[in-house]
PDB file of N, CA and C in Angstrom:
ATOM      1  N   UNK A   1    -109.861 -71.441-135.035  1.00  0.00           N
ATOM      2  CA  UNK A   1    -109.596 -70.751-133.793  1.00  0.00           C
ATOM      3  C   UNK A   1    -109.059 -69.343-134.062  1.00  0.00           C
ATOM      4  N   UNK A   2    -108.324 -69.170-134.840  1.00  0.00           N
ATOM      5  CA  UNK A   2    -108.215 -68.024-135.593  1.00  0.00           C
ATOM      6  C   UNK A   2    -109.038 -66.932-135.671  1.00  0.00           C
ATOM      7  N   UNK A   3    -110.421 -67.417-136.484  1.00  0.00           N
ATOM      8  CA  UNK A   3    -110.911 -66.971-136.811  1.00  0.00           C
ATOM      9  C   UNK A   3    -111.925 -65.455-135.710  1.00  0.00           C
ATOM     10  N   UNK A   4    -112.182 -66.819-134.186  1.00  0.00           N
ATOM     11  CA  UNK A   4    -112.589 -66.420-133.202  1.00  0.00           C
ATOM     12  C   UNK A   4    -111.766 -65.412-132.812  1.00  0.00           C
ATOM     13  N   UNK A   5    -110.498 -65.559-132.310  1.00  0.00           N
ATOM     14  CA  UNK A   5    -109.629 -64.584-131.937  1.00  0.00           C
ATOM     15  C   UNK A   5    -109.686 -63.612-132.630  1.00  0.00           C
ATOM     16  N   UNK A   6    -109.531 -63.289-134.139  1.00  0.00           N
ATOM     17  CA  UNK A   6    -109.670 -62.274-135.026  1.00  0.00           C
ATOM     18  C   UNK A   6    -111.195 -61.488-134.675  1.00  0.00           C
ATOM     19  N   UNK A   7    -111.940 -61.861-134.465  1.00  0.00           N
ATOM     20  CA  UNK A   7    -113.252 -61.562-134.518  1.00  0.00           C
ATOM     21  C   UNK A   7    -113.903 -60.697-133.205  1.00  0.00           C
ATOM     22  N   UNK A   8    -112.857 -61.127-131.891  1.00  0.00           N
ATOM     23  CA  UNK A   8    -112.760 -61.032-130.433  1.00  0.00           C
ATOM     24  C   UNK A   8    -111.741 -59.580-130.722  1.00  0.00           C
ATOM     25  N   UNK A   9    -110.856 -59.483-131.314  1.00  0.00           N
ATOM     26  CA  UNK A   9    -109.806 -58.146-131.872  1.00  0.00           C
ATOM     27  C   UNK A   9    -110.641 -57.336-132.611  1.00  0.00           C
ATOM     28  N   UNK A  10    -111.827 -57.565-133.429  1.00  0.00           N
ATOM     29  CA  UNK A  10    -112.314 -56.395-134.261  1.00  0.00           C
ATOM     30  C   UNK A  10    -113.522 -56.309-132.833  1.00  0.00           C
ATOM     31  N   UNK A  11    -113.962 -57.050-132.066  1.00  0.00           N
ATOM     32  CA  UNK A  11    -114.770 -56.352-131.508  1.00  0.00           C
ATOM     33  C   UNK A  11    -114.534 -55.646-130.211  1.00  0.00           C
ATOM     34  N   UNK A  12    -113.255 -56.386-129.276  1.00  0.00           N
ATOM     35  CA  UNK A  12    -113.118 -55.419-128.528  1.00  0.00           C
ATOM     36  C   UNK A  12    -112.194 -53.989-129.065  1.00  0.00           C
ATOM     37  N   UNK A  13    -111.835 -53.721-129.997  1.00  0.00           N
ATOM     38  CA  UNK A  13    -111.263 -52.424-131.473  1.00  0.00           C
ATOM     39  C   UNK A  13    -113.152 -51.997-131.345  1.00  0.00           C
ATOM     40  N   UNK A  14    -113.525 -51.974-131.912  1.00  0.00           N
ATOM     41  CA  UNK A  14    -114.823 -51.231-132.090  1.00  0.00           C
ATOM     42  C   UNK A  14    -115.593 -50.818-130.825  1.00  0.00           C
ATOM     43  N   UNK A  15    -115.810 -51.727-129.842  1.00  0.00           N
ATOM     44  CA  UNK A  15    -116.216 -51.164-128.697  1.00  0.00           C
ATOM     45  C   UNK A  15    -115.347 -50.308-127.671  1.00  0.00           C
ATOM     46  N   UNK A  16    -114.236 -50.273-127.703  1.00  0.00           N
ATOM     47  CA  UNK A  16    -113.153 -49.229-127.661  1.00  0.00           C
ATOM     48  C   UNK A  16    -113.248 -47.986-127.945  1.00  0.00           C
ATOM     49  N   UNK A  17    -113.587 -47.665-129.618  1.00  0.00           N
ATOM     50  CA  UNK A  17    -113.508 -46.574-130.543  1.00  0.00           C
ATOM     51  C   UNK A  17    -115.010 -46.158-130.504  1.00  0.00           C
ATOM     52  N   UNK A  18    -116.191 -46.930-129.564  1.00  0.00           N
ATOM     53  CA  UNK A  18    -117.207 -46.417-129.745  1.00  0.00           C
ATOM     54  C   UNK A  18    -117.367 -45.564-128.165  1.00  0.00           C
ATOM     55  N   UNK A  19    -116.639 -46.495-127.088  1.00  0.00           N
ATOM     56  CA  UNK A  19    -116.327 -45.725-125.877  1.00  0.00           C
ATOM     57  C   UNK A  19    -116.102 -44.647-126.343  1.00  0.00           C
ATOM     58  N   UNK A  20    -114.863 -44.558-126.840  1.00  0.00           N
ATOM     59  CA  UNK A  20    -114.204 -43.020-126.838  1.00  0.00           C
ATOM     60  C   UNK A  20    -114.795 -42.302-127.681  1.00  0.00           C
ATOM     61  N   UNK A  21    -115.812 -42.266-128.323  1.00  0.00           N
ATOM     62  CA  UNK A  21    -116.087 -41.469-129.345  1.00  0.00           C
ATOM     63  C   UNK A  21    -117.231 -40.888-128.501  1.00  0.00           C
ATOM     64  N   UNK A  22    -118.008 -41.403-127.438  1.00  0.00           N
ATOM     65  CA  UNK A  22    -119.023 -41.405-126.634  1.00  0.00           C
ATOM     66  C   UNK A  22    -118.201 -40.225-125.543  1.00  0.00           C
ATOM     67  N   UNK A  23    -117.129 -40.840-124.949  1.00  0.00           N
ATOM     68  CA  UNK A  23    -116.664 -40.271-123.957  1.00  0.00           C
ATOM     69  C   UNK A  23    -116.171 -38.392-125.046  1.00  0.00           C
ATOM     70  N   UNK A  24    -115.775 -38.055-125.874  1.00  0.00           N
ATOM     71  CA  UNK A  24    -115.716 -36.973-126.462  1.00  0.00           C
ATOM     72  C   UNK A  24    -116.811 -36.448-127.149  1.00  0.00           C
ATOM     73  N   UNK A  25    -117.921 -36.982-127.017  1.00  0.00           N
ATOM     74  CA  UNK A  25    -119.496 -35.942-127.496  1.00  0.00           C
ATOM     75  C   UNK A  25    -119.559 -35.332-126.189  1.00  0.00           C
ATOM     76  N   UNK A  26    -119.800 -36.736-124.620  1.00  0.00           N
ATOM     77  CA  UNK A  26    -120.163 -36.198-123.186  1.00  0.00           C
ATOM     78  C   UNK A  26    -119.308 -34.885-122.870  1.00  0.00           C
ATOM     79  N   UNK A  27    -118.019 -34.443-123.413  1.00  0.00           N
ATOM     80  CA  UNK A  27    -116.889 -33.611-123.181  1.00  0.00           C
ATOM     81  C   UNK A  27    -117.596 -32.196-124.116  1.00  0.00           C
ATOM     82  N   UNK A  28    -118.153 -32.623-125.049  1.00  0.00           N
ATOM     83  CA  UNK A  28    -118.271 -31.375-126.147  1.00  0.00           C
ATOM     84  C   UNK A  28    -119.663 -31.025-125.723  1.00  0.00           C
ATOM     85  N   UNK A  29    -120.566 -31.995-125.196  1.00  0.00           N
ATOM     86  CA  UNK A  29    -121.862 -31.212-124.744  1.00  0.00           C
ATOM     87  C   UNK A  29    -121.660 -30.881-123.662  1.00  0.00           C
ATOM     88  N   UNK A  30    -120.825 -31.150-123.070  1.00  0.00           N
ATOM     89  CA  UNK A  30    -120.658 -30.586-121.416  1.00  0.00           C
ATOM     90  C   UNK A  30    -120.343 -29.164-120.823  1.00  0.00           C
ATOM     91  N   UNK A  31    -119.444 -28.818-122.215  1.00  0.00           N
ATOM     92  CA  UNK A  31    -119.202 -27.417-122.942  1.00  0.00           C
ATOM     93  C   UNK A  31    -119.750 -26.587-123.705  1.00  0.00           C
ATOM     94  N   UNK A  32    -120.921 -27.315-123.697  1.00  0.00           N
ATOM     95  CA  UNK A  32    -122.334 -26.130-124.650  1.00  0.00           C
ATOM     96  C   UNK A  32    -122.951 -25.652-123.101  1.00  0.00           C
ATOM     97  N   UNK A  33    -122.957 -24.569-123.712  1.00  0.00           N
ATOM     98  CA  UNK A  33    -124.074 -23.303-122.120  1.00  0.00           C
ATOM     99  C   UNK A  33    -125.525 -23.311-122.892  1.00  0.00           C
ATOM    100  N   UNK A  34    -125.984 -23.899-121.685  1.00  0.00           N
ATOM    101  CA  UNK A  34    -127.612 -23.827-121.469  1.00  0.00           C
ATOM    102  C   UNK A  34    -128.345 -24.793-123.097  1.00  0.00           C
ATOM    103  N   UNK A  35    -127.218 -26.013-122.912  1.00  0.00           N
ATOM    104  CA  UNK A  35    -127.796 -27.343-123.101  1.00  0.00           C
ATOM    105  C   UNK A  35    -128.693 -27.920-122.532  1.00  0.00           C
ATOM    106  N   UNK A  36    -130.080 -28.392-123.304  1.00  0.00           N
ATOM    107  CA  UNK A  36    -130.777 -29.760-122.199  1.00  0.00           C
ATOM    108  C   UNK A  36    -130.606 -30.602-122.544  1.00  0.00           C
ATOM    109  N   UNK A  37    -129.394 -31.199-123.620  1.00  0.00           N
ATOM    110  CA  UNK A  37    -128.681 -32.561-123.972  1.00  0.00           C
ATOM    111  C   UNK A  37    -128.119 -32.498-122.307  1.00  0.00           C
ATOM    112  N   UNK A  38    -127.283 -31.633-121.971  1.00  0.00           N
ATOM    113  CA  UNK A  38    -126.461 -31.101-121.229  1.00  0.00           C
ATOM    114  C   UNK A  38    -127.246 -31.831-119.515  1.00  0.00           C
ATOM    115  N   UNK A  39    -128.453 -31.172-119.389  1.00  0.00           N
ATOM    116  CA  UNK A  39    -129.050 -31.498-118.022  1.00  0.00           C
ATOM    117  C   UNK A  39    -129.796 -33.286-118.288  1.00  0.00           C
ATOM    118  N   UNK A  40    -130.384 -33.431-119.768  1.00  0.00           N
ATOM    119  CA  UNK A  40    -130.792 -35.199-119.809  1.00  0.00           C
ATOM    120  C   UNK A  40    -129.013 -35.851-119.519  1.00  0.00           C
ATOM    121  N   UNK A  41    -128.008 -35.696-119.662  1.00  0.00           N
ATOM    122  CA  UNK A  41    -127.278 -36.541-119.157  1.00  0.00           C
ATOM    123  C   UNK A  41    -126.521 -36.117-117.877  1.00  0.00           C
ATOM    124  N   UNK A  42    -127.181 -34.771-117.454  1.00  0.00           N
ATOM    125  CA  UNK A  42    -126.919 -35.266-115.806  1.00  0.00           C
ATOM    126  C   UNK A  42    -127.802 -35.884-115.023  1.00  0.00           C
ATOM    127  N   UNK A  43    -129.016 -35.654-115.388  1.00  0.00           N
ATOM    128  CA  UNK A  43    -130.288 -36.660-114.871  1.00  0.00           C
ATOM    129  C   UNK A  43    -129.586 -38.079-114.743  1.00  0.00           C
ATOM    130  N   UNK A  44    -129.220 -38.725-116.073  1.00  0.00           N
ATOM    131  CA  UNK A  44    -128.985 -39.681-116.331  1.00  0.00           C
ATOM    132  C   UNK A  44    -128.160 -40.218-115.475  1.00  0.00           C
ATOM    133  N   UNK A  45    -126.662 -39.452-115.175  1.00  0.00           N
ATOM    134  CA  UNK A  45    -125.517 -39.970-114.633  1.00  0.00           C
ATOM    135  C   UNK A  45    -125.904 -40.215-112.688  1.00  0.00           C
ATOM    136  N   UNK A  46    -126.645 -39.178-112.349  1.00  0.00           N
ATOM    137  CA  UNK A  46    -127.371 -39.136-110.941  1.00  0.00           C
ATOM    138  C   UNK A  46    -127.919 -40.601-111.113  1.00  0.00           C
ATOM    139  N   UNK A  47    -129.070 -41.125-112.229  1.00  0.00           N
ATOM    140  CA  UNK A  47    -129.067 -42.284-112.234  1.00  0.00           C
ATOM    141  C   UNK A  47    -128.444 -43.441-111.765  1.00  0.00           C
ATOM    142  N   UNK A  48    -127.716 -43.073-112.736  1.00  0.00           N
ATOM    143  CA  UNK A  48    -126.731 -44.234-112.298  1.00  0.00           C
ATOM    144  C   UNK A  48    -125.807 -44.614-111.562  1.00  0.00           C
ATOM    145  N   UNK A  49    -125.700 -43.307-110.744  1.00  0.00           N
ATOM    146  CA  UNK A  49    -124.844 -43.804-109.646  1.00  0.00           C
ATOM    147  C   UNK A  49    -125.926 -44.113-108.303  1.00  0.00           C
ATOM    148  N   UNK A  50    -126.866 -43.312-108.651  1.00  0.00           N
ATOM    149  CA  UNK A  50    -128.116 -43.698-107.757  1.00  0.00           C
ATOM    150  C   UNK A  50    -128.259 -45.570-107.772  1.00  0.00           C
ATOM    151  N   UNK A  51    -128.200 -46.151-108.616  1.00  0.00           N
ATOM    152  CA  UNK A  51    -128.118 -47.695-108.514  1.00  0.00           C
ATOM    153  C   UNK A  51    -126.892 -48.045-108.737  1.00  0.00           C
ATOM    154  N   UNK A  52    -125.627 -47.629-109.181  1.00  0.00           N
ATOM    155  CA  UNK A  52    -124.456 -48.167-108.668  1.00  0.00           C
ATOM    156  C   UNK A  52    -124.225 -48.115-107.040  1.00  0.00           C
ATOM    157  N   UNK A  53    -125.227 -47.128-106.413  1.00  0.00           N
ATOM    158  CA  UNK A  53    -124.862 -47.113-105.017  1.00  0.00           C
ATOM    159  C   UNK A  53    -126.000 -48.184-104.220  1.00  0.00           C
ATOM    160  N   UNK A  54    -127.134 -47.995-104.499  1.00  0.00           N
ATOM    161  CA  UNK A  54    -127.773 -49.231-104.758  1.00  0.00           C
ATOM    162  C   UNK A  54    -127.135 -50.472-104.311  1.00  0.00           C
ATOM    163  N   UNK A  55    -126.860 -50.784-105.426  1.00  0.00           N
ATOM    164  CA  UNK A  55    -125.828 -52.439-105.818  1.00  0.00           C
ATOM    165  C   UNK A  55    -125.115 -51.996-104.726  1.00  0.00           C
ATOM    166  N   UNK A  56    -124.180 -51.417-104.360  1.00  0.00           N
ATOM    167  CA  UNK A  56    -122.672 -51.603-103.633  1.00  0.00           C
ATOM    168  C   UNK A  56    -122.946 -51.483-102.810  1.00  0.00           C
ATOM    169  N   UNK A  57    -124.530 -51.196-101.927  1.00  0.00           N
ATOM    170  CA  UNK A  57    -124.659 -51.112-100.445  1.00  0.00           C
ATOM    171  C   UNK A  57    -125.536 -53.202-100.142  1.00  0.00           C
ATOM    172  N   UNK A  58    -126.017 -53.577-101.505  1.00  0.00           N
ATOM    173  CA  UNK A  58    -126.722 -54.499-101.250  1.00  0.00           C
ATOM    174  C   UNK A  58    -125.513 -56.071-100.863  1.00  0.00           C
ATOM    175  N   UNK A  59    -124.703 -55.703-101.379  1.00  0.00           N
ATOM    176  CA  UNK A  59    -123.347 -56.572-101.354  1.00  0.00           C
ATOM    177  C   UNK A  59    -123.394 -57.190 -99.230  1.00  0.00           C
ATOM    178  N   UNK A  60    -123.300 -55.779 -98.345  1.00  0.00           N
ATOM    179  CA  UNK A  60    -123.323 -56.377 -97.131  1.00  0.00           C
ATOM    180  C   UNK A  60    -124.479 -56.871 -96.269  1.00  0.00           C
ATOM    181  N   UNK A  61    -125.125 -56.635 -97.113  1.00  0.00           N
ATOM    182  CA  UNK A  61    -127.074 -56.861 -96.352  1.00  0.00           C
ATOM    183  C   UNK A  61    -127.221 -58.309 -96.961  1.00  0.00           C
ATOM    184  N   UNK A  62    -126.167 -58.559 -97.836  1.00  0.00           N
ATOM    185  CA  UNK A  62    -126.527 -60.101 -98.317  1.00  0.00           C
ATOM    186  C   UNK A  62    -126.829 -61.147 -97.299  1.00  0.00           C
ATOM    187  N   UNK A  63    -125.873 -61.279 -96.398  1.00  0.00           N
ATOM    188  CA  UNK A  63    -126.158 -62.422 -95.657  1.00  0.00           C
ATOM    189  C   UNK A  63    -127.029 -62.493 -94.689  1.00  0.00           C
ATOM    190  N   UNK A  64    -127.772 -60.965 -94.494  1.00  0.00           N
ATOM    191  CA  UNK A  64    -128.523 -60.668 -93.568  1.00  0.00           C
ATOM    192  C   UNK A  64    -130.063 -61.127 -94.178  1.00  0.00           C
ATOM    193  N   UNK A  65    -130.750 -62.631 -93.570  1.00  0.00           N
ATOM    194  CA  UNK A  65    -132.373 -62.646 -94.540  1.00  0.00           C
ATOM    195  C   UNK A  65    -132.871 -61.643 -94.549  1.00  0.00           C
ATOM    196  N   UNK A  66    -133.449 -61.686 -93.946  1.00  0.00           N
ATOM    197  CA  UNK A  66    -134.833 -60.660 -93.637  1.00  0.00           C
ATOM    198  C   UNK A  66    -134.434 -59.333 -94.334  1.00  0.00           C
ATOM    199  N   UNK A  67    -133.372 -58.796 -93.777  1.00  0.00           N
ATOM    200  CA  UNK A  67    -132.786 -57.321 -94.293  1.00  0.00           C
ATOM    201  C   UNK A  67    -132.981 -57.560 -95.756  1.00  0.00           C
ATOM    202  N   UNK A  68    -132.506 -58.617 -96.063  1.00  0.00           N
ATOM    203  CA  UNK A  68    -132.014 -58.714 -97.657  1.00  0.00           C
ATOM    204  C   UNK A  68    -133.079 -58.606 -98.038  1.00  0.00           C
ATOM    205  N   UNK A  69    -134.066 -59.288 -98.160  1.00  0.00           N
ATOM    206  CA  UNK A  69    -135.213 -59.456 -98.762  1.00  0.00           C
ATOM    207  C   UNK A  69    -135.725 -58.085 -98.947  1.00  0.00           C
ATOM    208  N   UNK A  70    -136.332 -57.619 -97.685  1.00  0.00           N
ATOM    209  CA  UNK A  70    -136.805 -56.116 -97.582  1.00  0.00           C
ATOM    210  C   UNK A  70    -135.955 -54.889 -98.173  1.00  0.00           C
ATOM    211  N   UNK A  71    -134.314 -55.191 -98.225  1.00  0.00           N
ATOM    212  CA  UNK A  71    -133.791 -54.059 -99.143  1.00  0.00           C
ATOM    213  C   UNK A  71    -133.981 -54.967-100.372  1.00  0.00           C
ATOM    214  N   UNK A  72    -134.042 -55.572-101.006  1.00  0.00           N
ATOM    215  CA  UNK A  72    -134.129 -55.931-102.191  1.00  0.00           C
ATOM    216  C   UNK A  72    -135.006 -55.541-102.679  1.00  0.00           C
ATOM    217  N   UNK A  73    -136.284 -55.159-101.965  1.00  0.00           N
ATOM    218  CA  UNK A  73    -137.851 -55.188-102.522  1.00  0.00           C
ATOM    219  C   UNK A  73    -137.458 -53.466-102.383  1.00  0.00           C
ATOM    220  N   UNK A  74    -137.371 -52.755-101.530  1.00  0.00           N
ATOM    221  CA  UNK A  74    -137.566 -51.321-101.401  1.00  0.00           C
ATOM    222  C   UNK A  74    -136.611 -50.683-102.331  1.00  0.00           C
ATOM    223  N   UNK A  75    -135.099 -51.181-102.802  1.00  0.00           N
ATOM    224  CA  UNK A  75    -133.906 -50.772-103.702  1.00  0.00           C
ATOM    225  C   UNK A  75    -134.921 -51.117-105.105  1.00  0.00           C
ATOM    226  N   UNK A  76    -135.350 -51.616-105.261  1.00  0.00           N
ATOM    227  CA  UNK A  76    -135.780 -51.855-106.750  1.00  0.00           C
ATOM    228  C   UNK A  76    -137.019 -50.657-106.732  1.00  0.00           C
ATOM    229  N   UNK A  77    -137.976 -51.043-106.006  1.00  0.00           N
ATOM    230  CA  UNK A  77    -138.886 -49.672-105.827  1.00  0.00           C
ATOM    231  C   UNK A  77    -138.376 -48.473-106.219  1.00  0.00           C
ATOM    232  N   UNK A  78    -137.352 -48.190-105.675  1.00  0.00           N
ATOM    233  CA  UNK A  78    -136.891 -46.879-105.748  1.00  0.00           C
ATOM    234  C   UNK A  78    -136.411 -46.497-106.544  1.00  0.00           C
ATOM    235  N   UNK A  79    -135.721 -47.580-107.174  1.00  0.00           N
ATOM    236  CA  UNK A  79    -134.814 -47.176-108.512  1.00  0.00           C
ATOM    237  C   UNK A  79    -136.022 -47.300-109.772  1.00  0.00           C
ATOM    238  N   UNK A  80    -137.096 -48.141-109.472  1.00  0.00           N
ATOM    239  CA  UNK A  80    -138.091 -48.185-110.733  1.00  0.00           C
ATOM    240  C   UNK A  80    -138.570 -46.473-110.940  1.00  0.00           C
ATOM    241  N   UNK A  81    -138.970 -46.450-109.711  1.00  0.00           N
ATOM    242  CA  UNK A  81    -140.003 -44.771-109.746  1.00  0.00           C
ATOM    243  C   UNK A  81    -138.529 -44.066-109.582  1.00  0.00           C
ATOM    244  N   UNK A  82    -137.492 -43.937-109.521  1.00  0.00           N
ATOM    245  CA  UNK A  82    -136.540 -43.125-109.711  1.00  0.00           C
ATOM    246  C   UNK A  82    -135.951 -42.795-111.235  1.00  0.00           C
ATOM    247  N   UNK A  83    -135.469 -44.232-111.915  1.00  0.00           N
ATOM    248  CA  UNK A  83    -135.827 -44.188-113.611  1.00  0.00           C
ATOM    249  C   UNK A  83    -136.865 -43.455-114.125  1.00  0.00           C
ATOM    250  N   UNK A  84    -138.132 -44.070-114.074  1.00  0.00           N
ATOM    251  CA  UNK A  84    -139.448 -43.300-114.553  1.00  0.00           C
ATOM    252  C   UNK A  84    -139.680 -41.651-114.513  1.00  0.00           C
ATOM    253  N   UNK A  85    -139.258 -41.690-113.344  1.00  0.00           N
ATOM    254  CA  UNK A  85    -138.845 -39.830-113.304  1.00  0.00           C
ATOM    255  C   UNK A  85    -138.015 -39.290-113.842  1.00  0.00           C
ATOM    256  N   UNK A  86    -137.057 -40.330-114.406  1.00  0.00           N
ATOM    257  CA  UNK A  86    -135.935 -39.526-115.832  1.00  0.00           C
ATOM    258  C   UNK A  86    -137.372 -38.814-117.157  1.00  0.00           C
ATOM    259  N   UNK A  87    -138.180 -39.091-117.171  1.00  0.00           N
ATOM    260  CA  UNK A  87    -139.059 -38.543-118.687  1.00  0.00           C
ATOM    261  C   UNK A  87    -139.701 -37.425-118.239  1.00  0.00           C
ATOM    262  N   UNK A  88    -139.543 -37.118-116.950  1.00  0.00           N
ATOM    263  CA  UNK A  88    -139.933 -36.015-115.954  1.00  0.00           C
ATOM    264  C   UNK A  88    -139.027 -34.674-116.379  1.00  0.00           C
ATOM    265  N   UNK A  89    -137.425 -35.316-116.046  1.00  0.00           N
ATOM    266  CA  UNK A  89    -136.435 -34.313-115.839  1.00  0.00           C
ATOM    267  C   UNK A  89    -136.257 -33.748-117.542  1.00  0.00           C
ATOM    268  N   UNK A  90    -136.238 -35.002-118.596  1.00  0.00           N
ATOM    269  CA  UNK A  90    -136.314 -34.982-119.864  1.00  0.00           C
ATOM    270  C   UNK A  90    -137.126 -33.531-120.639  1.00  0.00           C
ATOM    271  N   UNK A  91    -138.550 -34.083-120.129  1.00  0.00           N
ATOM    272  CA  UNK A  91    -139.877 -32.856-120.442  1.00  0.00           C
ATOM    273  C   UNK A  91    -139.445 -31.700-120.035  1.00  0.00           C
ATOM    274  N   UNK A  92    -139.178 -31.874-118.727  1.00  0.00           N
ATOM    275  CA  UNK A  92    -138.657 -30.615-118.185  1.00  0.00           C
ATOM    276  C   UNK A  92    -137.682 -29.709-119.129  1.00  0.00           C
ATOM    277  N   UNK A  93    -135.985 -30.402-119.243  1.00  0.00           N
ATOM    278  CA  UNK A  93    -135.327 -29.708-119.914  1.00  0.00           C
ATOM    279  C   UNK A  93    -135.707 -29.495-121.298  1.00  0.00           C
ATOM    280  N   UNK A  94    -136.539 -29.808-122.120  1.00  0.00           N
ATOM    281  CA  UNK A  94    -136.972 -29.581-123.220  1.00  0.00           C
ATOM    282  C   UNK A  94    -137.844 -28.365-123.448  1.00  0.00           C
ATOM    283  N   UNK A  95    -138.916 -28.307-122.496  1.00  0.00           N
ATOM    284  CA  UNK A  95    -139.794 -27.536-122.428  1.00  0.00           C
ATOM    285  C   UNK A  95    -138.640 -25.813-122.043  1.00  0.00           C
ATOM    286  N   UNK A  96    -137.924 -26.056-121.029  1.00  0.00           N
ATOM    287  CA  UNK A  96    -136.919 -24.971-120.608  1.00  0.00           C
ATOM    288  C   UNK A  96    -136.622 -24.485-121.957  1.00  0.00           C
ATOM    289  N   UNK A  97    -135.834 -25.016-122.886  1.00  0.00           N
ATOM    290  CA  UNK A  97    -135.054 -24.870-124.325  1.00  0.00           C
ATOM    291  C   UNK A  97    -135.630 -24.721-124.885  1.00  0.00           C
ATOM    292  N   UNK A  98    -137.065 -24.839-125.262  1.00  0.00           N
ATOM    293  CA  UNK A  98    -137.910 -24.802-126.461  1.00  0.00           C
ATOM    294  C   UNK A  98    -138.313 -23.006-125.680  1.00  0.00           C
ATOM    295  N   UNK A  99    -138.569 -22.615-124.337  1.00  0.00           N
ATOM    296  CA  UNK A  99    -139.223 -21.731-123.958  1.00  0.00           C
ATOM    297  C   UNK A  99    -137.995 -20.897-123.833  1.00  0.00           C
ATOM    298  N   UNK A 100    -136.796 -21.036-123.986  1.00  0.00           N
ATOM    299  CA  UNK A 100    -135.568 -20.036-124.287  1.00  0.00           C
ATOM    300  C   UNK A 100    -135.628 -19.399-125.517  1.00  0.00           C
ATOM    301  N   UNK A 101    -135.780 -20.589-126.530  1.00  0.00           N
ATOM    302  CA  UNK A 101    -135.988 -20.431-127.604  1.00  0.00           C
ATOM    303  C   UNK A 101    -136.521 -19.215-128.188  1.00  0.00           C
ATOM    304  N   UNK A 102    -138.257 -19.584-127.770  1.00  0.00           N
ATOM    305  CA  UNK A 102    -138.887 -18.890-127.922  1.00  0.00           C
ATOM    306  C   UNK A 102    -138.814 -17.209-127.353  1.00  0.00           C
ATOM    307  N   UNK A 103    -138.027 -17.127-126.323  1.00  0.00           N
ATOM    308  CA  UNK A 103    -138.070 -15.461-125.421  1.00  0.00           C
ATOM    309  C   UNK A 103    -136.757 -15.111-126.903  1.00  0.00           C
ATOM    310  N   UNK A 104    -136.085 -15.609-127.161  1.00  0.00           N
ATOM    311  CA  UNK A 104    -134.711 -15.201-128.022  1.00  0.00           C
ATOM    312  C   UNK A 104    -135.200 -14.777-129.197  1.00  0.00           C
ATOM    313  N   UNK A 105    -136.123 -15.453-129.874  1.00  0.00           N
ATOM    314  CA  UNK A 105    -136.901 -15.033-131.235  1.00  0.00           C
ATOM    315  C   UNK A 105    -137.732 -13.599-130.913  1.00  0.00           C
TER     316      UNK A 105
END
């Protein structure tokens, strides 16, 4: 039993130290000017609150059938072709940076 507990301590210790090591790159690229690391993780974060808001509106439509069903089917829709358009925003900021690049040379 030990052993488990010990094992439960090195891993929530590592997933801790990998948070924070995550949370201080997002801080140091956030502070580079005319990053497209910079704009792929605001794409990203719009993401995700785009389906954290999602989820937290589907919570009161629960008990409602019909509603439920039909937001269930249209919330996933949206968030599928809403994801998929992250390789959109991606291309985009790449192509921007590579074509900065290039005017600077």
């Amino acid at each position: 039993m030990s052993a488990v507990f010990h094992f439960l301590e090195v891993l929530v210790i590592s997933v801790s130290a990998l948070i924070a090591l995550t949370l201080v790159l997002l801080v140091i690229v956030a502070h580079l000017p005319g990053s497209p690391l910079k704009e792929i993780f605001v794409a990203l974060a719009k993401r995700i609150g785009a389906t954290a808001a999602i989820s937290l509106l589907a919570v009161p439509l629960a008990p409602i059938p019909v509603v439920d069903a039909l937001y269930d089917v249209s919330g996933a829709v949206f968030l599928a072709i809403y994801w998929f358009d992250i390789f959109k925003a991606i291309a985009k900021s790449i192509a921007a940076a590579l074509k900065s690049r290039a005017v600077a040379q």
